[in-house]
C-alpha atoms as a PDB file:
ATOM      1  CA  UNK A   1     -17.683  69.373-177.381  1.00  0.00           C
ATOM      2  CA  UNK A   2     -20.104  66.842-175.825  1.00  0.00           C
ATOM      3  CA  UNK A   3     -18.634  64.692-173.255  1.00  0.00           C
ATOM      4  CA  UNK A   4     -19.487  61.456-172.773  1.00  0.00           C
ATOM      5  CA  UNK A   5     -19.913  60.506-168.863  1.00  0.00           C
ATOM      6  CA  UNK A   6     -19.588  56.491-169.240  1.00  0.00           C
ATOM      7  CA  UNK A   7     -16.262  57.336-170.472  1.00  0.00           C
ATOM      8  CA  UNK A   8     -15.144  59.477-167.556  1.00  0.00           C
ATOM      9  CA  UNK A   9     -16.338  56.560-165.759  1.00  0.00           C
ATOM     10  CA  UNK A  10     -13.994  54.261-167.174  1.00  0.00           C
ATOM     11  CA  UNK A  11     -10.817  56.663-166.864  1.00  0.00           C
ATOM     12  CA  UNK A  12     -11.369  57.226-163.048  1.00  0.00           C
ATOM     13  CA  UNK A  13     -12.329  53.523-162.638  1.00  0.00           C
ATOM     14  CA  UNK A  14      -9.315  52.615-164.016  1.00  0.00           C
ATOM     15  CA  UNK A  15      -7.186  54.968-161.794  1.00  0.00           C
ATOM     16  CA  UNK A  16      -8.477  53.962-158.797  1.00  0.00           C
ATOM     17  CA  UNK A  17      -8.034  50.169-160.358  1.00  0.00           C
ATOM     18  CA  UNK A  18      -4.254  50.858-160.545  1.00  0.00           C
ATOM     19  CA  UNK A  19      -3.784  51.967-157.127  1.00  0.00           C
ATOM     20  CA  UNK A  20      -5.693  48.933-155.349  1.00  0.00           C
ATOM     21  CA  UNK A  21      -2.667  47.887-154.215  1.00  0.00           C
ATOM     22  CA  UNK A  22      -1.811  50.049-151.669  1.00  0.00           C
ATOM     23  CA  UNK A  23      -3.338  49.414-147.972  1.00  0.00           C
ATOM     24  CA  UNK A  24      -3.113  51.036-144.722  1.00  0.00           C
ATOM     25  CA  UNK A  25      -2.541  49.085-141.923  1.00  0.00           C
ATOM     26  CA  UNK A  26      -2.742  49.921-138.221  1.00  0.00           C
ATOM     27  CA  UNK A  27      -4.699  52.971-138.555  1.00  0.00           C
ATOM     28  CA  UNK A  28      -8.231  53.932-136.942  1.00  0.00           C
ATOM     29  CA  UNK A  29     -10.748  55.504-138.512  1.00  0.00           C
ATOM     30  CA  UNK A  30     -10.268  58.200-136.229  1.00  0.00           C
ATOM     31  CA  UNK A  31      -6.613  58.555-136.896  1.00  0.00           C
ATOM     32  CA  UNK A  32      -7.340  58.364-140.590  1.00  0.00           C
ATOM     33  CA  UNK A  33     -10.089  61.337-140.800  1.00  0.00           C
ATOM     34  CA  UNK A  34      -7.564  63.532-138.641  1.00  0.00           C
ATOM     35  CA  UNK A  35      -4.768  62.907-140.946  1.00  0.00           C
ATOM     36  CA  UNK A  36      -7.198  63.047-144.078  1.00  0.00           C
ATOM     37  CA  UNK A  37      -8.413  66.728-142.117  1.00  0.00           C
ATOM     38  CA  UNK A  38      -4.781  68.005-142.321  1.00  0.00           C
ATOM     39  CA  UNK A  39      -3.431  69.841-145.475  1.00  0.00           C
ATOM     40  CA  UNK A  40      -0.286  68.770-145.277  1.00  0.00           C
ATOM     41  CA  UNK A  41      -1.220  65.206-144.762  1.00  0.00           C
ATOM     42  CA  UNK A  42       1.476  62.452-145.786  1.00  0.00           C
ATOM     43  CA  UNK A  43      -1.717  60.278-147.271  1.00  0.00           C
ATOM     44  CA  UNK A  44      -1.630  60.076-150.513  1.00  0.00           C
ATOM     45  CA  UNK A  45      -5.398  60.207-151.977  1.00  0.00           C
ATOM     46  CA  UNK A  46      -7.393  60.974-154.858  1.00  0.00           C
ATOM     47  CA  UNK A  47     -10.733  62.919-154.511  1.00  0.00           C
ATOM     48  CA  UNK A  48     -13.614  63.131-156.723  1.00  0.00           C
ATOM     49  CA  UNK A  49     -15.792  66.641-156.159  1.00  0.00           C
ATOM     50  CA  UNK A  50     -18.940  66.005-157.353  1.00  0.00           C
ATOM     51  CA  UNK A  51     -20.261  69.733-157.425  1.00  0.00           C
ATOM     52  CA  UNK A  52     -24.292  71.418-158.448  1.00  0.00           C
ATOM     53  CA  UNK A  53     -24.079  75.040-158.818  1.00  0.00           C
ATOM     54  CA  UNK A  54     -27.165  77.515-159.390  1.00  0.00           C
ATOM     55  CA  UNK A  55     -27.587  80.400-160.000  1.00  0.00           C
ATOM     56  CA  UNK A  56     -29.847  83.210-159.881  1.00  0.00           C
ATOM     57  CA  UNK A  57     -30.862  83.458-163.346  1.00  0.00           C
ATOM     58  CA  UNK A  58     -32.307  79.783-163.395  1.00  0.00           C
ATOM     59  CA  UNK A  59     -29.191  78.266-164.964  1.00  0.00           C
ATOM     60  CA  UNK A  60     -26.926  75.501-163.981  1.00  0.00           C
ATOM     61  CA  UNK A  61     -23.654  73.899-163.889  1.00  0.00           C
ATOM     62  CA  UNK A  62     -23.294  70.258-162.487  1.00  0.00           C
ATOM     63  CA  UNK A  63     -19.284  68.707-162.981  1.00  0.00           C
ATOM     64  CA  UNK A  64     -16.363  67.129-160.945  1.00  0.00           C
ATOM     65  CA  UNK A  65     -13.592  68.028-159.966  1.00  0.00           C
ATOM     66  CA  UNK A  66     -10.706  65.404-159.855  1.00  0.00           C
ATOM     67  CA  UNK A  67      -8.198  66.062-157.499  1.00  0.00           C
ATOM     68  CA  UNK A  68      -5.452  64.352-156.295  1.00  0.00           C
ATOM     69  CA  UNK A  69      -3.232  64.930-153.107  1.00  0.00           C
ATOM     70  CA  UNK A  70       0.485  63.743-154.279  1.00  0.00           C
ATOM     71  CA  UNK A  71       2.577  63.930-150.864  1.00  0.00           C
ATOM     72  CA  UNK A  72       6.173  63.308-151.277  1.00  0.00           C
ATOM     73  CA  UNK A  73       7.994  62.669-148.178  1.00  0.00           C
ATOM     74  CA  UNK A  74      11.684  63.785-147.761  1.00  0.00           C
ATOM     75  CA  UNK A  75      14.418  61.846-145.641  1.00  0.00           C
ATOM     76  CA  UNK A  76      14.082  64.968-143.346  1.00  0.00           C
ATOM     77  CA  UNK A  77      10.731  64.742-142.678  1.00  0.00           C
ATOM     78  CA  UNK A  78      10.046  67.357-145.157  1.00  0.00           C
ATOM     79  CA  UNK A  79       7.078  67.656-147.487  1.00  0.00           C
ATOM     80  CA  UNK A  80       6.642  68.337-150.975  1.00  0.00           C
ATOM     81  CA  UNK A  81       3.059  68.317-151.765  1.00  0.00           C
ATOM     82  CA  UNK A  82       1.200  68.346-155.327  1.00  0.00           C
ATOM     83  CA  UNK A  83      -2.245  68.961-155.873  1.00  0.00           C
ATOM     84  CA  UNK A  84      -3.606  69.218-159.352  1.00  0.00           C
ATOM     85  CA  UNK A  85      -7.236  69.516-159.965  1.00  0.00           C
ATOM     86  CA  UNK A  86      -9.059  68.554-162.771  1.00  0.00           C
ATOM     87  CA  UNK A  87     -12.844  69.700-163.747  1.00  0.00           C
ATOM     88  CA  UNK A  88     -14.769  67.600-166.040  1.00  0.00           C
ATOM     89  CA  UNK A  89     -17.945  70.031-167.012  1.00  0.00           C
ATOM     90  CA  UNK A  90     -20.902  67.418-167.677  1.00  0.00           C
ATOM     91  CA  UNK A  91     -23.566  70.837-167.801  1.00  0.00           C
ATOM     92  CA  UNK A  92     -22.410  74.401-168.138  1.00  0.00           C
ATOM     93  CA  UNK A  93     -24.639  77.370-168.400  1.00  0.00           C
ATOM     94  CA  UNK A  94     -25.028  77.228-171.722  1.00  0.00           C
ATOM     95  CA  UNK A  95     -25.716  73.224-172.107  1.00  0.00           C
ATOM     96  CA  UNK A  96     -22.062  72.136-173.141  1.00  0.00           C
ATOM     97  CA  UNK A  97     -19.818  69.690-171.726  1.00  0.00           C
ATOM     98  CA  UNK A  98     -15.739  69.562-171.434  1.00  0.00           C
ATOM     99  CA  UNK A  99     -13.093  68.965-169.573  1.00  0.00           C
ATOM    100  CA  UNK A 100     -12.065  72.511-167.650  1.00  0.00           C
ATOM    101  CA  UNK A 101      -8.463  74.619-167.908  1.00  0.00           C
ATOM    102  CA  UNK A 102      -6.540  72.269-165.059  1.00  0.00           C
ATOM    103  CA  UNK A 103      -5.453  74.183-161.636  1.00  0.00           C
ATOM    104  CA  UNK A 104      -2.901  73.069-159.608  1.00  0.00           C
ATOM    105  CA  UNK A 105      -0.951  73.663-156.018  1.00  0.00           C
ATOM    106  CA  UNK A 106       2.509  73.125-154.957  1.00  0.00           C
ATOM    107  CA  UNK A 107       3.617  73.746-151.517  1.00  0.00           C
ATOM    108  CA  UNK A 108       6.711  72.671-149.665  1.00  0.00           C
ATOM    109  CA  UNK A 109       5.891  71.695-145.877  1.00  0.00           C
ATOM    110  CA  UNK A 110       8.581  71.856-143.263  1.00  0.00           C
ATOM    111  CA  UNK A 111       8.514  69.419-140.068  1.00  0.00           C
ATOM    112  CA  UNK A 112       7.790  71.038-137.449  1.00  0.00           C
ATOM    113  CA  UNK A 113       9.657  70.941-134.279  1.00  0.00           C
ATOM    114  CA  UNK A 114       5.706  70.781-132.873  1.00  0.00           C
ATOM    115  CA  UNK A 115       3.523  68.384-135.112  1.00  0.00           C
ATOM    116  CA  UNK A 116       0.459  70.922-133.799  1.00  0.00           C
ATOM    117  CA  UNK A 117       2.297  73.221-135.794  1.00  0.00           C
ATOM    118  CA  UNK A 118       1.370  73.467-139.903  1.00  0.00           C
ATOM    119  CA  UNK A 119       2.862  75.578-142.543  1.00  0.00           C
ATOM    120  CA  UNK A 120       3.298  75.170-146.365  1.00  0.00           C
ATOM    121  CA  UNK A 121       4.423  77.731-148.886  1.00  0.00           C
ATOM    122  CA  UNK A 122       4.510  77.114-152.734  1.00  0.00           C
ATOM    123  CA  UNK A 123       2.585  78.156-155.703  1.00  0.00           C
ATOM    124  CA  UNK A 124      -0.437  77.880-157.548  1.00  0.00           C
ATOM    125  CA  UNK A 125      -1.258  78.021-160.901  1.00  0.00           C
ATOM    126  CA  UNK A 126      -3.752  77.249-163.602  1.00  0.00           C
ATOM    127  CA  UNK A 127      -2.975  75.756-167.158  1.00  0.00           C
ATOM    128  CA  UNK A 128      -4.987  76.741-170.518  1.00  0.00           C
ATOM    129  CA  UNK A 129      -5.388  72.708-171.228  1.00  0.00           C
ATOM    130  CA  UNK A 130      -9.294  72.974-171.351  1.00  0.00           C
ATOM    131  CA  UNK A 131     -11.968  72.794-174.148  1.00  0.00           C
ATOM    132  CA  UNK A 132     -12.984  76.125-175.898  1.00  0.00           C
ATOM    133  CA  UNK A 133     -16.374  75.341-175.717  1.00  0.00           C
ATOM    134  CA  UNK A 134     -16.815  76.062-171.997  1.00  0.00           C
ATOM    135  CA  UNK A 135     -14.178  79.077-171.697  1.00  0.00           C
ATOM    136  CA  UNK A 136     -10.884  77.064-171.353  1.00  0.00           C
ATOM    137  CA  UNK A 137      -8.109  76.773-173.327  1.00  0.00           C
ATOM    138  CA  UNK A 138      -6.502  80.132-173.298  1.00  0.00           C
ATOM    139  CA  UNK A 139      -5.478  82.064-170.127  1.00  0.00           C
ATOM    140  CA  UNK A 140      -1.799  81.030-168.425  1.00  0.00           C
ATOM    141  CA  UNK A 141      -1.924  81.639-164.568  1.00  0.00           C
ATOM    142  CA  UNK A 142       0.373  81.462-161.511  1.00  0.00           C
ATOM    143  CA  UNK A 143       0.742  82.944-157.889  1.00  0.00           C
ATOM    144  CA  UNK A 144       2.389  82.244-154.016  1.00  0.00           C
ATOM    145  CA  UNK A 145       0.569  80.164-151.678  1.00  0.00           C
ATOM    146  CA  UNK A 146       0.347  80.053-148.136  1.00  0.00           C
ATOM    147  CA  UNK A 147      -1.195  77.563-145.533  1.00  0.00           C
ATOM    148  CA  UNK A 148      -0.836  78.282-141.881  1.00  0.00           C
ATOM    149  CA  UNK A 149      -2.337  76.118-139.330  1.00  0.00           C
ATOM    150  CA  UNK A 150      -3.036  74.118-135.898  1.00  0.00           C
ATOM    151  CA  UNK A 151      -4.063  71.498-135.721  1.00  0.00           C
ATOM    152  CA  UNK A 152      -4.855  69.597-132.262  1.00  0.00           C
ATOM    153  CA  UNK A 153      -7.001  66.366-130.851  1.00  0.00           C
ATOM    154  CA  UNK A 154      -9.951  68.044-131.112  1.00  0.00           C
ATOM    155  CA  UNK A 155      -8.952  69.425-134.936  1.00  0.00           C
ATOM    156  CA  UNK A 156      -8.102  72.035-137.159  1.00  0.00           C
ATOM    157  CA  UNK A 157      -7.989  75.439-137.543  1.00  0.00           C
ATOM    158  CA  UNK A 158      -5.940  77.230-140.286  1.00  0.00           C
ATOM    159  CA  UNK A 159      -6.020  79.210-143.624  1.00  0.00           C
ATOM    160  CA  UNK A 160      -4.377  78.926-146.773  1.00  0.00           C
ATOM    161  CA  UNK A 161      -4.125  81.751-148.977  1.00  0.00           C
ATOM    162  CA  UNK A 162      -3.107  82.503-152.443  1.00  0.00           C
ATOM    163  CA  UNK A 163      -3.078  84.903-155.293  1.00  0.00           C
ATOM    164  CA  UNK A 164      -3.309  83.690-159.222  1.00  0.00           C
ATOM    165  CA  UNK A 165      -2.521  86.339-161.655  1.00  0.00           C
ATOM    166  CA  UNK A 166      -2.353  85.796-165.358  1.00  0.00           C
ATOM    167  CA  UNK A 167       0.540  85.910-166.790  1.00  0.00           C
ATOM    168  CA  UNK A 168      -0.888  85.245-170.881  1.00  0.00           C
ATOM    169  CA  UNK A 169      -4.322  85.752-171.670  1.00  0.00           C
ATOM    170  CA  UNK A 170      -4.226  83.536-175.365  1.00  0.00           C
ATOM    171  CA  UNK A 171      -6.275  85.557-177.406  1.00  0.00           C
ATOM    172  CA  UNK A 172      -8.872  86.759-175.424  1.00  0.00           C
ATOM    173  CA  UNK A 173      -6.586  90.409-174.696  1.00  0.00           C
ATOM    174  CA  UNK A 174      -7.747  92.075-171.894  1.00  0.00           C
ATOM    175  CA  UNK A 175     -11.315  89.686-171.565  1.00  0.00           C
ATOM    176  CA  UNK A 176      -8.964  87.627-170.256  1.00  0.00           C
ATOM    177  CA  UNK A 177      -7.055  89.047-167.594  1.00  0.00           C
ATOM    178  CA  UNK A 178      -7.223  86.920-164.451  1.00  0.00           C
ATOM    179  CA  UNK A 179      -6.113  88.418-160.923  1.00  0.00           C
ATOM    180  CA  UNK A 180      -7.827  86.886-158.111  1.00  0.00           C
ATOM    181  CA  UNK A 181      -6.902  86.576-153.973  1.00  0.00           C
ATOM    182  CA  UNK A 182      -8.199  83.706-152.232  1.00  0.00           C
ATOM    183  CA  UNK A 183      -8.327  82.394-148.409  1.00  0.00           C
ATOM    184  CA  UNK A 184      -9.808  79.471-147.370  1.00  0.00           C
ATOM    185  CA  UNK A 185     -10.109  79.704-143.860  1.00  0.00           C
ATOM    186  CA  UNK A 186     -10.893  76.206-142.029  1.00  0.00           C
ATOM    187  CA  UNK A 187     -11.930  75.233-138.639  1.00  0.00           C
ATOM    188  CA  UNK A 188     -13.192  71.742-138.509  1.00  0.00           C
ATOM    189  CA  UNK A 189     -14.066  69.393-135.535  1.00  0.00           C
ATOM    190  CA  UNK A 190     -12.872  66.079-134.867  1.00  0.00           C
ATOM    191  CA  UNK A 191     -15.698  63.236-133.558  1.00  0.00           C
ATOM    192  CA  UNK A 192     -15.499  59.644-132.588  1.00  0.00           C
ATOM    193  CA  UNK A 193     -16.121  56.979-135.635  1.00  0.00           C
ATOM    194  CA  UNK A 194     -14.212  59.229-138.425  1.00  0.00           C
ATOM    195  CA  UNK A 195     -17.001  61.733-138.282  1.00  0.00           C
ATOM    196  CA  UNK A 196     -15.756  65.383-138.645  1.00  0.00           C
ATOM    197  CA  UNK A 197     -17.744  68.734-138.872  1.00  0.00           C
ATOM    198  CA  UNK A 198     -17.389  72.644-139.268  1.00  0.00           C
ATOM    199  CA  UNK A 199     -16.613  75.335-141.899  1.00  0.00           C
ATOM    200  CA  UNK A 200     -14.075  76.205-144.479  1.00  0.00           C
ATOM    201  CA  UNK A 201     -15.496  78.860-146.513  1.00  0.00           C
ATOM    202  CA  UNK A 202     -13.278  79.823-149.671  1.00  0.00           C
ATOM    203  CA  UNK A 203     -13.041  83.886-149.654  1.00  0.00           C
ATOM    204  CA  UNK A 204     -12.297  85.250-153.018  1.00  0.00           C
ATOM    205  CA  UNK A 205     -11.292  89.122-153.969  1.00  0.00           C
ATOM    206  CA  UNK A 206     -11.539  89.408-157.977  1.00  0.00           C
ATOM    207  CA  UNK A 207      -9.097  92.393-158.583  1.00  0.00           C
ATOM    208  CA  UNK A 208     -10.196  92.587-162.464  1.00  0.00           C
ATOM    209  CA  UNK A 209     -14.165  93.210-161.946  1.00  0.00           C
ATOM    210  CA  UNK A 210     -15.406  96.562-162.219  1.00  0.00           C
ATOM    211  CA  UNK A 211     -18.171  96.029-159.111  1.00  0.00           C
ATOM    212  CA  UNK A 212     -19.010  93.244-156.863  1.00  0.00           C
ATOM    213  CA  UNK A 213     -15.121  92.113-156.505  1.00  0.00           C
ATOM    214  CA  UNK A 214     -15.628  90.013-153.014  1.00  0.00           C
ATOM    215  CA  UNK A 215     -16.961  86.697-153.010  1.00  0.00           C
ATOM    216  CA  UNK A 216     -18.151  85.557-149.288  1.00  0.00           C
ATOM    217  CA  UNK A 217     -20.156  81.950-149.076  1.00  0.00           C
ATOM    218  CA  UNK A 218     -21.633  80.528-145.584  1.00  0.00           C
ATOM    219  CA  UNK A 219     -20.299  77.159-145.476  1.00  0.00           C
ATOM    220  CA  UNK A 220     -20.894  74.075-143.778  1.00  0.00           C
ATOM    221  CA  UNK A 221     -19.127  70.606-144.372  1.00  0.00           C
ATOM    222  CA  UNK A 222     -19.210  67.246-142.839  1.00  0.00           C
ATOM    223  CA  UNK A 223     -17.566  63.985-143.576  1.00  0.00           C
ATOM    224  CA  UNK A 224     -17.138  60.200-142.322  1.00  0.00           C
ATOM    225  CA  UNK A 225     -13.700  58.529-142.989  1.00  0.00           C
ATOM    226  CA  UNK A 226     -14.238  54.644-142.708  1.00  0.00           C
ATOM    227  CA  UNK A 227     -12.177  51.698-144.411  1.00  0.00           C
ATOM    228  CA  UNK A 228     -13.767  49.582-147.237  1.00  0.00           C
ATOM    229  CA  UNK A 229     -11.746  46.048-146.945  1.00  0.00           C
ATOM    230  CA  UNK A 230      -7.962  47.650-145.717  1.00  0.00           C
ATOM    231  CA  UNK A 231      -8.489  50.833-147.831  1.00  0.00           C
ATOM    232  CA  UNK A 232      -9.280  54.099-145.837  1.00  0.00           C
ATOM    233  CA  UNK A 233     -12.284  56.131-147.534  1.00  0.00           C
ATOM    234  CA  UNK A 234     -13.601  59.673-147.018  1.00  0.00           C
ATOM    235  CA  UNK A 235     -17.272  60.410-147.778  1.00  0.00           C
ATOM    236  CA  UNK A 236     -18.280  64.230-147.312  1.00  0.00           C
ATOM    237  CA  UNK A 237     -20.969  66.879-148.162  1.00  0.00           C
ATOM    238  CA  UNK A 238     -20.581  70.347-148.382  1.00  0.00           C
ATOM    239  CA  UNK A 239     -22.876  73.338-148.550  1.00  0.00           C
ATOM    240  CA  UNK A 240     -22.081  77.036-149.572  1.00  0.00           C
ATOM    241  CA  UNK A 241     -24.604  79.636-149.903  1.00  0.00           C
ATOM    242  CA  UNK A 242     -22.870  82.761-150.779  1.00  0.00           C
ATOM    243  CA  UNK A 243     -23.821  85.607-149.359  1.00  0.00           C
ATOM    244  CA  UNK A 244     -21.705  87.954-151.525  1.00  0.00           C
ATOM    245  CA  UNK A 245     -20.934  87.644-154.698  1.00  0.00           C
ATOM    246  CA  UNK A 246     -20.836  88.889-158.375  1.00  0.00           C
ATOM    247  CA  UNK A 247     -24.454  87.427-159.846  1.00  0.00           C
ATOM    248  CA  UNK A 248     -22.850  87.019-163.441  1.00  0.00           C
ATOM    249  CA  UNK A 249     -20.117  84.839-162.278  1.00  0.00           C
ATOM    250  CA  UNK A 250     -20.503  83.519-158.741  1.00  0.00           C
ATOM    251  CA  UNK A 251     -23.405  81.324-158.039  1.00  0.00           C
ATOM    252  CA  UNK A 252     -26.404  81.361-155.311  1.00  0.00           C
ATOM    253  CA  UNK A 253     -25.311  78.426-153.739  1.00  0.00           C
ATOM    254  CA  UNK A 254     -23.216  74.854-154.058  1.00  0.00           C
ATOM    255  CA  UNK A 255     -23.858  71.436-152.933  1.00  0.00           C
ATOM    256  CA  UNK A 256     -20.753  69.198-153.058  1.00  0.00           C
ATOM    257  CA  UNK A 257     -20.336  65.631-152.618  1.00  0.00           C
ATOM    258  CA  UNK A 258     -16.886  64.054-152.162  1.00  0.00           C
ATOM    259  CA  UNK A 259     -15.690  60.627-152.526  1.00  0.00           C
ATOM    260  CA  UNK A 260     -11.745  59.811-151.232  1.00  0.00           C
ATOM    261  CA  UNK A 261      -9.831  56.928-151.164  1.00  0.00           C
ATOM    262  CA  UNK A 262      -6.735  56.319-149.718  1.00  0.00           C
ATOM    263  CA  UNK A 263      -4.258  55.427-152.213  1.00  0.00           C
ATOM    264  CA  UNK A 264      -0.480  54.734-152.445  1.00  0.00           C
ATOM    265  CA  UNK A 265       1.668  57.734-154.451  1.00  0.00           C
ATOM    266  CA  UNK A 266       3.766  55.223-155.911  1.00  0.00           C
ATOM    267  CA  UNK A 267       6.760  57.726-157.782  1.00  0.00           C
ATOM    268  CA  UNK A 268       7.127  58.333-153.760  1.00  0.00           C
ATOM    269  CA  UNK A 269       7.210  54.966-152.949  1.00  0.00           C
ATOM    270  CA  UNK A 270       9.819  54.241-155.750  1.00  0.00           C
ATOM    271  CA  UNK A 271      11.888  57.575-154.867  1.00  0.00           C
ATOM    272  CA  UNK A 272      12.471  56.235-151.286  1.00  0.00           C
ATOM    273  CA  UNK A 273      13.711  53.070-151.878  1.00  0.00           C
END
């Protein structure tokens, strides 16, 4: 299935259209990349991944991945946090286009007693809702989640780990078994003007693969948080070169450029009043 990318255009124009109305106010830069930094933010946002991939038998895959962070804020100080993620395949491998199976996370964050403090637990999980011409569309997939964390003036340190097993493969049998451990372990630094800098390298164990299982990438990522009118926005650039992987499936290295307003999560808004 071809994809057409002026009309991707349109439907993430128009969602970041519909939530123009929402504004923070009384917030620095500074204040606004350290909450943006934290996981378990209570900012409401919507990213856009924009993500090159090669790999080392010449091919390609350019795409983004939409994801929003839904935060819903209990009367306790609670969180419920959703984060569903979206990829929109403009150039796979094999030259086809599609929108990609879409992933999820849903944690539950308790207030801390210290705000330094961060933990979430939940679930994550990854729905066959993708096109069959790049691989989606079949396998069913869930697993816990865990994110524990500190995070202090001069930033953040944490990891959040999960495990997504599949739990129906459609009809791909056995080809389409899916059991995979991930930690994302994150230590990034917190500078004057919204800049912030450091590492969060995603480690991956693929349980299923007969050789080459562990997926290791050097990361670095850095990112300026400044507001546009009233609206807080997050510009960032990340780059992994991985340094083991599995050569069929796992790529030499990534670029990624991310693009994140600010935005109100308005079923929260209406919940709470």
């Amino acid at each position: 299935m071809k994809l057409s990318k002026s009309v991707i255009a349109i439907t993430v124009s128009t969602a970041l259209v519909a939530t123009t109305s929402y504004a923070k106010d009384d917030v620095s830069a500074d204040e606004a990349a350290k909450e943006l930094a934290n996981p378990n933010t209570a900012f409401a946002s919507l990213s856009l991944k924009n993500q090159f991939k090669s790999f080392d038998d010449g091919t390609e895959v350019k795409q983004t991945l939409f994801q929003p962070s839904l935060p819903f804020v209990l009367s306790d100080g609670d969180k419920a946090i959703f984060r569903p993620a979206v990829p929109i395949v403009y150039d796979n491998r094999n030259g086809e286009s599609g929108i990609g199976d879409i992933g999820f996370d849903l944690v539950y964050a308790p207030k801390s007693a210290d705000p330094s403090n961060l933990f979430a637990y939940g679930v994550v999980g990854s729905l066959p809702t993708g096109s069959s011409d790049i691989g989606g569309g079949e396998v069913t997939a869930v697993g816990p989640a865990l994110f524990v964390g500190k995070m202090k003036a001069s930033g953040l340190i944490g990891a959040y780990t999960s495990h997504l097993e599949s739990v129906d493969e459609g009809d791909l049998g056995d080809a389409g078994k899916l059991s995979v451990t991930s930690s994302q372990l994150m230590w990034i630094n917190l500078a004057e003007g919204g800049w912030t800098w450091g590492s969060a390298p995603k480690i991956e164990y693929n349980h299923e693969l007969e050789e080459d299982k562990l997926t290791v990438p050097v990361n670095f990522t850095i990112s300026k948080t400044t507001f546009i009118g009233d609206r807080a926005w997050k510009f960032g650039v990340d780059l992994d070169y991985y340094v083991e992987k599995n050569d069929m499936y796992t790529p030499d290295y990534m670029i990624t450029f991310t693009i994140t307003p600010v935005v109100e999560n308005m079923l929260n808004t209406w919940l709470n009043n």
